[in-house]
N, C-alpha and C. Protein backbone atom coordinates (compact mmCIF):
# COMPACT_ATOMS: atom_id res chain seq x y z
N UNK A 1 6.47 -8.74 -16.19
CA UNK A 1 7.36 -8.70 -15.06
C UNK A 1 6.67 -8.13 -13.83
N UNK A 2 6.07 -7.05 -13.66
CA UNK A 2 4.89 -6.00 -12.83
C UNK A 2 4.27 -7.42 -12.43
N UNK A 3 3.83 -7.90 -13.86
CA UNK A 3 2.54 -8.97 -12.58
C UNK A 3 3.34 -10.12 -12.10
N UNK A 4 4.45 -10.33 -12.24
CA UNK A 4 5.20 -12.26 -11.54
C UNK A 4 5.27 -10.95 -10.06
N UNK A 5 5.90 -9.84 -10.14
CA UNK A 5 6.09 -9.13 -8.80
C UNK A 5 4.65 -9.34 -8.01
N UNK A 6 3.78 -9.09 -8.81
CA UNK A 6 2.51 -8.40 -8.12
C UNK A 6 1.98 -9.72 -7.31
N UNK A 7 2.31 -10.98 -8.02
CA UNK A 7 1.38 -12.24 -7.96
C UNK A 7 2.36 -12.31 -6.77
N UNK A 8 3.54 -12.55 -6.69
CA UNK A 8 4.25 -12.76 -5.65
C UNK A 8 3.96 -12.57 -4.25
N UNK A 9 3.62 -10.96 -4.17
CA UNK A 9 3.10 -10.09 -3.07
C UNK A 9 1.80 -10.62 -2.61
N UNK A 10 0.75 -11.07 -3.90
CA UNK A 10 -0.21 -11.04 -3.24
C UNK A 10 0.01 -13.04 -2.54
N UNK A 11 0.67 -13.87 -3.00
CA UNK A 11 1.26 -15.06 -2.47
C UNK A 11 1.57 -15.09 -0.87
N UNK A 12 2.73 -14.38 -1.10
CA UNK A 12 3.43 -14.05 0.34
C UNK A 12 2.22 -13.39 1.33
N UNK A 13 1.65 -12.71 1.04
CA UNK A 13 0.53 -12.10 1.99
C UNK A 13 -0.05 -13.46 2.48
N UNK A 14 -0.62 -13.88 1.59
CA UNK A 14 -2.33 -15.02 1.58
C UNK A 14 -0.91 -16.26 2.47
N UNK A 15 0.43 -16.45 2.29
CA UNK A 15 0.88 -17.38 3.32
C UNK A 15 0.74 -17.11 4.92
N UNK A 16 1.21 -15.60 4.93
CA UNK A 16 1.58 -15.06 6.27
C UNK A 16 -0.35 -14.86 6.91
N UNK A 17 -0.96 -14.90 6.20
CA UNK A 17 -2.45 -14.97 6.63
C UNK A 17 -2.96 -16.28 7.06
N UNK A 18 -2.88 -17.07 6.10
CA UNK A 18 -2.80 -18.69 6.61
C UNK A 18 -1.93 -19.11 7.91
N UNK A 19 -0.95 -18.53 8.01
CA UNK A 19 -0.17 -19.08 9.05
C UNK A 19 -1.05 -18.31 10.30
N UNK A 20 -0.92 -17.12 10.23
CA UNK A 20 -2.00 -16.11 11.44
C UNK A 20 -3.15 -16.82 11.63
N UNK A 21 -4.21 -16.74 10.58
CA UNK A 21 -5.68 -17.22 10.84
C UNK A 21 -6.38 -15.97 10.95
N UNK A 22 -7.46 -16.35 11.14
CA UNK A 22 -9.05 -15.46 11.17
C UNK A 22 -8.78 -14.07 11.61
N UNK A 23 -8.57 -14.43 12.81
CA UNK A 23 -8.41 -13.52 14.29
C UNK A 23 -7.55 -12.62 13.86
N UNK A 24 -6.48 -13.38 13.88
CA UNK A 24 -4.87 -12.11 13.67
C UNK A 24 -5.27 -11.65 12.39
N UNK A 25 -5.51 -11.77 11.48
CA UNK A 25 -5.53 -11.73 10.17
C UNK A 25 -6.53 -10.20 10.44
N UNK A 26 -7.88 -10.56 10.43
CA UNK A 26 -8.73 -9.20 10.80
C UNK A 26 -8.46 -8.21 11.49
N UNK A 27 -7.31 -8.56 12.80
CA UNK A 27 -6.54 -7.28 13.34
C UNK A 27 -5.73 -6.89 12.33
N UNK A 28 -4.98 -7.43 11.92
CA UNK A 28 -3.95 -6.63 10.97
C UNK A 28 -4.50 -5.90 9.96
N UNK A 29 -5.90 -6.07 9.27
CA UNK A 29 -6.34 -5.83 8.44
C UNK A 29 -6.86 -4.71 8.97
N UNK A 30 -7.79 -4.35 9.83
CA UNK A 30 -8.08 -3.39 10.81
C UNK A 30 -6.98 -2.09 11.45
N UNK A 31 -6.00 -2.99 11.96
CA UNK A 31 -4.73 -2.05 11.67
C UNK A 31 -4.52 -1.25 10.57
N UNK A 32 -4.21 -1.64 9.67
CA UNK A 32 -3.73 -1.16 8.27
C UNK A 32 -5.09 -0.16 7.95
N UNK A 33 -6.51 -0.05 7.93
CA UNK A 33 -7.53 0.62 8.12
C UNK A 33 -7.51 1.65 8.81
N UNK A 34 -6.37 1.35 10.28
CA UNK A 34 -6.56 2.53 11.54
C UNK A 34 -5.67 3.24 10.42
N UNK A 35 -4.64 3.03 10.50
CA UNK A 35 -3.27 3.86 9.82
C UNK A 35 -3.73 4.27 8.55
N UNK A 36 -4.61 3.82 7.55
CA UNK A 36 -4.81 4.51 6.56
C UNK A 36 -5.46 5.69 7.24
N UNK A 37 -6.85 5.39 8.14
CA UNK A 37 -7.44 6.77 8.61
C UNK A 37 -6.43 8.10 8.80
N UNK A 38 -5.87 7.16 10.14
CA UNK A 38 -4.72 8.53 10.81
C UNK A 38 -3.72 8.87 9.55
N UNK A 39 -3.61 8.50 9.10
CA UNK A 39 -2.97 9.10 7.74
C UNK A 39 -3.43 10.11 7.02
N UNK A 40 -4.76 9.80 6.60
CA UNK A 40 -5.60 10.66 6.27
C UNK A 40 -5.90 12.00 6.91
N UNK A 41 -6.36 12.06 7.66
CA UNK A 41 -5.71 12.96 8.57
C UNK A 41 -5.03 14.24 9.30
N UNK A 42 -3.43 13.35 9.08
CA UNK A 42 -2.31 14.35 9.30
C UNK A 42 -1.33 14.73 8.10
N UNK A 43 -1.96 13.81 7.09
CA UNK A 43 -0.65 14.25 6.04
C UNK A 43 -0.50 15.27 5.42
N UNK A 44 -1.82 16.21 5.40
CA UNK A 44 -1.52 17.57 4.52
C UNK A 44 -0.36 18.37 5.60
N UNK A 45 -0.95 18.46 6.95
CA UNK A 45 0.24 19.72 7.26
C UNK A 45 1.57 19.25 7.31
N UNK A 46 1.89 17.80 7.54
CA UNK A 46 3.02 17.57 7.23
C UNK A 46 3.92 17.41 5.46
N UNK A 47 3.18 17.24 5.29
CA UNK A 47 3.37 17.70 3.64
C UNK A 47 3.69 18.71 3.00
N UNK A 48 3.84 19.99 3.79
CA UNK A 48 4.04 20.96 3.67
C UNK A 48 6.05 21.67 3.79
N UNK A 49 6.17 20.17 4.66
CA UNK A 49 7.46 20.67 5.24
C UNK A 49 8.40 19.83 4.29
N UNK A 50 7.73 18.47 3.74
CA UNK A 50 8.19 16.96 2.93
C UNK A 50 9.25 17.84 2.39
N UNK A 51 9.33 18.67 1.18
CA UNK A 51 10.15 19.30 0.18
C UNK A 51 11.11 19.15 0.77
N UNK A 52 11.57 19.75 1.57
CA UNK A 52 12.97 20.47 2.52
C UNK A 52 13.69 18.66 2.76
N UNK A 53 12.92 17.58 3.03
CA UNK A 53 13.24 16.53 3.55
C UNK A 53 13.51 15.41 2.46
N UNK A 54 12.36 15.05 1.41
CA UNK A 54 11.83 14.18 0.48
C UNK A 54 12.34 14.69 -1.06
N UNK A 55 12.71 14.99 -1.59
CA UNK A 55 12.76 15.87 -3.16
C UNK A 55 12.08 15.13 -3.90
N UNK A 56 11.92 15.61 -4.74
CA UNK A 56 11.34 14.98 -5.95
C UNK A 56 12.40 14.21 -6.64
N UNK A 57 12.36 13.38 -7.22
CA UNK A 57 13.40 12.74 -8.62
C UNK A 57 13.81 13.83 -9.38
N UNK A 58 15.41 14.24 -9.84
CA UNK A 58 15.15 15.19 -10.73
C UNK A 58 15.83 14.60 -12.20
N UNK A 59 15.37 13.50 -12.42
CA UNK A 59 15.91 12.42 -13.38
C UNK A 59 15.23 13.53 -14.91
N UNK A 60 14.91 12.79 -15.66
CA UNK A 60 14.66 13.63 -17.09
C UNK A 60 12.69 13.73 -17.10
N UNK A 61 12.44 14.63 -15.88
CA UNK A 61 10.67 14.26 -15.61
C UNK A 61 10.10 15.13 -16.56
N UNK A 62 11.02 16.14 -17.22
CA UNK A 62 10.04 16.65 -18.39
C UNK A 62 9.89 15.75 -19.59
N UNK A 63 10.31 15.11 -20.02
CA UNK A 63 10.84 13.96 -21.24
C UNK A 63 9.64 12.84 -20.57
N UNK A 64 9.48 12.78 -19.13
CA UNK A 64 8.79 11.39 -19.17
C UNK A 64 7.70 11.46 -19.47
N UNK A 65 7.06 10.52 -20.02
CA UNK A 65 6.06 10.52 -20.70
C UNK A 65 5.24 9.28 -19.14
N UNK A 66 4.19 9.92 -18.66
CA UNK A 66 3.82 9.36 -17.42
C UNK A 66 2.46 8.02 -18.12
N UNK A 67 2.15 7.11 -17.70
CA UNK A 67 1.38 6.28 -18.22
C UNK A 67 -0.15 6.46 -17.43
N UNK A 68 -0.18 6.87 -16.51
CA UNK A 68 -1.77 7.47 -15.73
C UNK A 68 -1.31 9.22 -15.87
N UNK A 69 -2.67 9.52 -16.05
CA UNK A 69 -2.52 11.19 -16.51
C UNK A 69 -3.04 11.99 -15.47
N UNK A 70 -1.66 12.40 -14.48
CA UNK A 70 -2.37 12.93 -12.95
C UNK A 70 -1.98 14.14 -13.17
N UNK A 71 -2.22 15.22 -12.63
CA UNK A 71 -1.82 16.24 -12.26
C UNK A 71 -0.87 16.60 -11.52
N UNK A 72 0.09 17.57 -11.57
CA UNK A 72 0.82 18.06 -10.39
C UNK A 72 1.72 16.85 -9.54
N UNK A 73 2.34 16.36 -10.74
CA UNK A 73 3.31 15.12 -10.09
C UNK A 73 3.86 15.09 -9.02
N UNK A 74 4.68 16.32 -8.87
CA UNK A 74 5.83 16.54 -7.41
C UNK A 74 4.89 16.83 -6.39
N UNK A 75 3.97 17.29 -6.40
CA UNK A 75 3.12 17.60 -5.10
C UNK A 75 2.24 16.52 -4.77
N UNK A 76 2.16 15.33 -5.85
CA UNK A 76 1.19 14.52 -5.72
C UNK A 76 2.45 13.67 -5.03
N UNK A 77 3.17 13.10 -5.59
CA UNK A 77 4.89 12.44 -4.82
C UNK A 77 4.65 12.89 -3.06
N UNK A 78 4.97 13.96 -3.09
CA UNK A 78 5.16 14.48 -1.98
C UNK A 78 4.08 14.24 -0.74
N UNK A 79 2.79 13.86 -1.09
CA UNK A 79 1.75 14.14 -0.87
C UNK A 79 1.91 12.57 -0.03
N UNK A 80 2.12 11.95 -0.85
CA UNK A 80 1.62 10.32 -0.89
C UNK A 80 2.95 9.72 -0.07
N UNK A 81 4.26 10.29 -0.21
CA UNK A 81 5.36 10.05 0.34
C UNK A 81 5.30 10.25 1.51
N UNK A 82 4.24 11.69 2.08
CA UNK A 82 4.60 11.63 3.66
C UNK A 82 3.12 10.64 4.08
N UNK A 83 2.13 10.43 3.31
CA UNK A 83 0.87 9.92 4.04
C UNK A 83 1.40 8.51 4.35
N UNK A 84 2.48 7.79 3.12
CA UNK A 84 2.75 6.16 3.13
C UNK A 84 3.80 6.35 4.75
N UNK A 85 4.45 7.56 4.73
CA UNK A 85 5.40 7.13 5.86
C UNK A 85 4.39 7.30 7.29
N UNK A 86 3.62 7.85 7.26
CA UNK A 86 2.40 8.01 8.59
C UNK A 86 2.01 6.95 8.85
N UNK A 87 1.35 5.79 7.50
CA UNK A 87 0.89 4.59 7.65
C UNK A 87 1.68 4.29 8.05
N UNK A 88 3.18 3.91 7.72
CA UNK A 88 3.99 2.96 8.15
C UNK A 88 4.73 2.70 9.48
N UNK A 89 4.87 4.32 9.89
CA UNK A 89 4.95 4.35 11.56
C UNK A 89 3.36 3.97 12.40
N UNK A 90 2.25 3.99 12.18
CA UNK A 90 1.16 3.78 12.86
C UNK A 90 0.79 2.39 12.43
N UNK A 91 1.09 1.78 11.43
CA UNK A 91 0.95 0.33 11.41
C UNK A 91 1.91 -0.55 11.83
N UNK A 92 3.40 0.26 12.34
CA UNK A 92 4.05 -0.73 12.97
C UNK A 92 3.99 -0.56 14.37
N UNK A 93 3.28 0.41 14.42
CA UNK A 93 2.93 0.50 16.80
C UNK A 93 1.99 -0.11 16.58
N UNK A 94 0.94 -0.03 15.26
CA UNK A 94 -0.31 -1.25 16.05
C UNK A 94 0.43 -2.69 15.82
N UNK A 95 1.15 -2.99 14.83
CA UNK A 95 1.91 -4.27 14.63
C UNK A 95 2.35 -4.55 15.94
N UNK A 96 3.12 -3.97 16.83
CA UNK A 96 3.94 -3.99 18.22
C UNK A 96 2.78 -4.50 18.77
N UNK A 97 1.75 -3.57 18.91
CA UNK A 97 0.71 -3.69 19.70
C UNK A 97 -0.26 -5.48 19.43
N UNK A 98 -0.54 -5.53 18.84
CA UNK A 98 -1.29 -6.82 17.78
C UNK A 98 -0.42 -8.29 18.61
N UNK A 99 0.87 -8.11 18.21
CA UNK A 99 2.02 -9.29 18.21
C UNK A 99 2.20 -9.34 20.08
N UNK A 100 2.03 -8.20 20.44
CA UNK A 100 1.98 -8.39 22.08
C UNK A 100 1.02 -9.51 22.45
N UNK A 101 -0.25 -9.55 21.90
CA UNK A 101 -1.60 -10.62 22.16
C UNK A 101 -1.10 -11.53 21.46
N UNK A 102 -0.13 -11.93 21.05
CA UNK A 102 -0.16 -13.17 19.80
C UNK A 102 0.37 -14.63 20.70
N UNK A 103 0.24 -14.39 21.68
CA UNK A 103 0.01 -16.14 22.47
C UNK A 103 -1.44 -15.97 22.66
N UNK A 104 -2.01 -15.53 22.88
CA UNK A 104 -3.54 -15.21 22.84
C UNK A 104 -4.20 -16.36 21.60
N UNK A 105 -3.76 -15.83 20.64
CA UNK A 105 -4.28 -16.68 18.98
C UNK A 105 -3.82 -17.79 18.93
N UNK A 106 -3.00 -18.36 19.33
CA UNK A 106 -2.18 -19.62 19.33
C UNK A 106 -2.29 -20.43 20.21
N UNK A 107 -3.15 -20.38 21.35
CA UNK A 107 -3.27 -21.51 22.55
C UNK A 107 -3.94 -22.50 21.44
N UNK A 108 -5.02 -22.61 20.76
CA UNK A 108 -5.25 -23.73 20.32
C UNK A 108 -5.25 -23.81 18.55
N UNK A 109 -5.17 -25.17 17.89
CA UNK A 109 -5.10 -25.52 16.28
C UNK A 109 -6.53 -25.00 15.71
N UNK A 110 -5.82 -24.12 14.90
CA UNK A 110 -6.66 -23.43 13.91
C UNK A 110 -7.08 -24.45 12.49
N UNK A 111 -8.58 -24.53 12.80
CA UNK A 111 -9.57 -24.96 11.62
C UNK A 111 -8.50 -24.48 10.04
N UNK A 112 -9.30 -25.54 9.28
CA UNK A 112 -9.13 -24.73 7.90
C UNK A 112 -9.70 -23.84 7.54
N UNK A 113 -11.02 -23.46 7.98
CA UNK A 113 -11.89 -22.63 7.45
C UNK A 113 -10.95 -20.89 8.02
N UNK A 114 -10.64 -21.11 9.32
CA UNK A 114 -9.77 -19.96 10.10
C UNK A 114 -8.78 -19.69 9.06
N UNK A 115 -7.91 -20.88 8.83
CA UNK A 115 -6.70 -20.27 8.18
C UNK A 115 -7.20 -19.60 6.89
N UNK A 116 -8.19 -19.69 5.97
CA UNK A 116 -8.43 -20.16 4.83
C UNK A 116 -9.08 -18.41 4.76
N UNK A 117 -10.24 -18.24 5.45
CA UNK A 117 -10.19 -17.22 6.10
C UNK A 117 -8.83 -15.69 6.85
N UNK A 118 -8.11 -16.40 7.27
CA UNK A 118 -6.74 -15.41 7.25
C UNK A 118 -6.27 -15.19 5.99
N UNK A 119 -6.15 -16.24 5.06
CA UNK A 119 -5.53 -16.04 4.07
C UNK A 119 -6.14 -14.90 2.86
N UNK A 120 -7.63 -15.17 3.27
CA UNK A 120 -8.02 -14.46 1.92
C UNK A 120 -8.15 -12.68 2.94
N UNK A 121 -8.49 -12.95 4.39
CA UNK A 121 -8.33 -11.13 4.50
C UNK A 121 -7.01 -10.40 4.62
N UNK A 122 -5.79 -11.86 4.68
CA UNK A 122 -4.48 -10.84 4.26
C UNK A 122 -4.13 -10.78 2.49
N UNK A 123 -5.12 -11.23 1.41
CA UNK A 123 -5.13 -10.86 0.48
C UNK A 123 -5.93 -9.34 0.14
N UNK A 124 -6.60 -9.07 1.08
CA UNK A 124 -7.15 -7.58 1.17
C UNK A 124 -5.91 -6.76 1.45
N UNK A 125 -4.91 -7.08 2.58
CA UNK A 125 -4.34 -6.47 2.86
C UNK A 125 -3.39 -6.14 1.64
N UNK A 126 -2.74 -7.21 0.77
CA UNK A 126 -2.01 -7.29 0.06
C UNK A 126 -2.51 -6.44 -1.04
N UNK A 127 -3.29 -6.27 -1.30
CA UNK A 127 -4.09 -5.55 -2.18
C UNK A 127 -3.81 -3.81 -1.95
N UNK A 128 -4.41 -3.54 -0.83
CA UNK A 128 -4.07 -2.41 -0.23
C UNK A 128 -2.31 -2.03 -0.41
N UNK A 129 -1.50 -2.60 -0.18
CA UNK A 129 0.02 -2.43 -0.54
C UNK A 129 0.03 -2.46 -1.81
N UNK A 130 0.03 -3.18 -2.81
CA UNK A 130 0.16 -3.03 -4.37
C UNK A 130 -0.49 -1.83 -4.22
N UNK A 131 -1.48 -1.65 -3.79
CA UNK A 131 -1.93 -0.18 -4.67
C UNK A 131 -1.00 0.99 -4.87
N UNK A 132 -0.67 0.64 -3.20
CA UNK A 132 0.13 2.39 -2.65
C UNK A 132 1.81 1.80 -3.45
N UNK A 133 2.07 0.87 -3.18
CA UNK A 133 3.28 0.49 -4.48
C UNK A 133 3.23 0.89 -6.32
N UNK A 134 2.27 0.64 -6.46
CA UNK A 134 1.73 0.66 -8.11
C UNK A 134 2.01 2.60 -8.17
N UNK A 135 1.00 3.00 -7.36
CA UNK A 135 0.30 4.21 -7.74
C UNK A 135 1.95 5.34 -7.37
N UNK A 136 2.92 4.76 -6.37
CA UNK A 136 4.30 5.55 -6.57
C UNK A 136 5.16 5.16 -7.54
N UNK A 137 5.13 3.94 -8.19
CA UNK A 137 5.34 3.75 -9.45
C UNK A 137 4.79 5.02 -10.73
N UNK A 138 3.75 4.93 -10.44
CA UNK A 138 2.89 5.84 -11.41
C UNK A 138 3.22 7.17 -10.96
N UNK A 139 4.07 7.77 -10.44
CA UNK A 139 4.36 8.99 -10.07
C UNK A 139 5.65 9.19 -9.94
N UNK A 140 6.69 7.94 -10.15
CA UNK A 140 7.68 7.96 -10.44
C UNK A 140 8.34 8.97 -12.06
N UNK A 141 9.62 9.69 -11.66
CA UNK A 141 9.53 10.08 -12.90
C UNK A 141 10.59 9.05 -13.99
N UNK A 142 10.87 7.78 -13.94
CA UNK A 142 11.69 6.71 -14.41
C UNK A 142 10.95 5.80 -15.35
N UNK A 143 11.78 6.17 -16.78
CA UNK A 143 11.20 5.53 -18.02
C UNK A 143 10.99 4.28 -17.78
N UNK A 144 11.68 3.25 -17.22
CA UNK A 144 12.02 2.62 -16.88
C UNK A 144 10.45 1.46 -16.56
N UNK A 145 10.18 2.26 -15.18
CA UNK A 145 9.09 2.30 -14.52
C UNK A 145 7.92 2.70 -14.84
N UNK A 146 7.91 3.73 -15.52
CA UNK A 146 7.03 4.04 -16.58
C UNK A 146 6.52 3.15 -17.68
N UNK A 147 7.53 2.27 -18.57
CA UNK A 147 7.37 1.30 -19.45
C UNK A 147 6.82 -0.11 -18.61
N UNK A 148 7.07 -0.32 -17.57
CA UNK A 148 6.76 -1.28 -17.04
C UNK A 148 5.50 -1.30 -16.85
N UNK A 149 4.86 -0.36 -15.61
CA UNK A 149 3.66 0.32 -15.83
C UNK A 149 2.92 0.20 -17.49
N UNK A 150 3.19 0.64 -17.89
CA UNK A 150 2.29 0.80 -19.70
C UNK A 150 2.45 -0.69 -20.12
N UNK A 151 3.20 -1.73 -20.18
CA UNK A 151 2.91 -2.78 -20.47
C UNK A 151 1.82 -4.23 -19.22
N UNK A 152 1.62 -3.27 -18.87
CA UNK A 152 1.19 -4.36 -17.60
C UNK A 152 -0.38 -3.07 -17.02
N UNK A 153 -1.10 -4.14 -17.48
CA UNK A 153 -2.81 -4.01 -17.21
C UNK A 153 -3.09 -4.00 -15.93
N UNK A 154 -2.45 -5.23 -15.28
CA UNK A 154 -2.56 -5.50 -13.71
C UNK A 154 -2.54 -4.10 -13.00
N UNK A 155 -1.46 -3.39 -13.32
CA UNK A 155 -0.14 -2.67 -12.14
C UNK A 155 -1.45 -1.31 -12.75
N UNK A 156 -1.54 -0.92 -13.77
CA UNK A 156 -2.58 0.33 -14.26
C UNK A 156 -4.25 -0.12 -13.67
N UNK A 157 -4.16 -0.94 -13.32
CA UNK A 157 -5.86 -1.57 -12.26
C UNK A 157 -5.62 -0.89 -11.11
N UNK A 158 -4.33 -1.57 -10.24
CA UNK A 158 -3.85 -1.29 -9.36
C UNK A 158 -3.85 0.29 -8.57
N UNK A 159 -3.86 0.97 -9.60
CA UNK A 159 -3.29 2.39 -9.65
C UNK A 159 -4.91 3.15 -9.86
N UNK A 160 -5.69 2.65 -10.62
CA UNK A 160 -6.99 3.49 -11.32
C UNK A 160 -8.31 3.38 -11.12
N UNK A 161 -8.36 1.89 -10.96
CA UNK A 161 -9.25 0.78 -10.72
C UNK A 161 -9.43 0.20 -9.62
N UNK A 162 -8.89 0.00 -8.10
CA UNK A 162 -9.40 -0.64 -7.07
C UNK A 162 -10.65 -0.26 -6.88
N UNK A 163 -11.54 -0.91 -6.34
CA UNK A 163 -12.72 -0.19 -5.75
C UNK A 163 -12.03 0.46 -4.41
N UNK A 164 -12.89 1.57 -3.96
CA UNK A 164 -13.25 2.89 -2.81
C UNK A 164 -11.31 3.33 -2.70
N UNK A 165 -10.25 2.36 -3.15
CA UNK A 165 -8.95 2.63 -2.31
C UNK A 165 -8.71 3.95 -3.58
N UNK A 166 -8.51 3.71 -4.95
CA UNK A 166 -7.71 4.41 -5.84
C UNK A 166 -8.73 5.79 -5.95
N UNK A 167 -10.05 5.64 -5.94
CA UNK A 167 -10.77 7.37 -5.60
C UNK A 167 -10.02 8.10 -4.32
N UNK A 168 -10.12 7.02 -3.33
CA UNK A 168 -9.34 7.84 -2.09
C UNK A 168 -8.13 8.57 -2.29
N UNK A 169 -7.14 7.43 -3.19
CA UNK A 169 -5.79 8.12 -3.20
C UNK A 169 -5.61 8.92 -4.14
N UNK A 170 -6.51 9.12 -5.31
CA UNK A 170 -6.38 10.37 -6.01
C UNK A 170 -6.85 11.59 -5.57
N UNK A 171 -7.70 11.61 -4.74
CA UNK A 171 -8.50 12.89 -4.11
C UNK A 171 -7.36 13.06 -2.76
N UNK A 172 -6.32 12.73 -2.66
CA UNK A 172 -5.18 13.16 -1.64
C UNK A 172 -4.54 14.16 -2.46
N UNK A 173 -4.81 15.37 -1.62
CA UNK A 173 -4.28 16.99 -2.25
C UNK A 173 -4.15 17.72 -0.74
């Protein structure tokens, strides 16, 4: 089930890339790069305050039996909860920003090689989202989610295994 979701995501990306092309496609991708940086960043001191705002799940998290073996769940939650919301406000002002130029990309018909090209660097992008999706899965405290996770290889890649993204997001403390 994890992977018809996962395949989906990475589908829908590689369309909305094809439709963009080369150009747009590498800004957005670049975008999503700025906002991971600035994320990086600012999220510890704001992380500090998350608790008061964000809680943790207080579902049955001693009972859950977690399927990646992280440390310090609620602080790792917390951690990743305020960095994803940093990305998501700084990738939608560069989004604002990006879509302002977007008669720019469109005066003339984009090659196949362009679209073909958009498509596969908004499969980077798509990639980059499963992760940070997978890996709050994996920090979820829901059996549920948990079992899903443990039957599905994909979604535990996602989470353990990307190259340079999943070292990054475990070394977020």
């Amino acid at each position: 089930m994890l992977l018809l979701l996962i395949l989906i995501v990475i589908f829908l990306f590689a369309m909305t890339g094809f439709h963009r092309g080369g150009v747009a496609s590498a800004l957005h991708l670049g975008s999503t790069f700025f906002s991971l940086w600035v994320a990086s960043r600012f999220y510890q001191p704001l992380s500090h305050y998350s608790k008061l705002f964000i809680p943790y799940p207080r579902t049955r998290a001693y009972e859950t039996d977690f399927v990646v073996a992280l440390d310090h769940h609620e602080a790792r939650f917390n951690h990743i909860v305020v960095f994803l919301l940093i990305v998501i406000v700084i990738k939608t002002i560069m989004y604002l920003v990006i879509n302002s130029f977007d008669q720019l990309f469109e005066t003339q018909r984009m090659a196949m090689f362009n679209r073909l090209t958009g498509a596969f660097l908004a499969c980077c992008s798509a990639f980059i989202c499963l992760h940070y999706i997978c890996f709050l899965f994996a920090l979820f405290p829901d059996a549920t989610l948990q079992n899903a996770l443990a039957h599905s290889m994909t979604g535990q890649w996602f989470v353990t295994e990307v190259p340079l993204l999943s070292e990054f997001t475990l070394n977020l403390k």
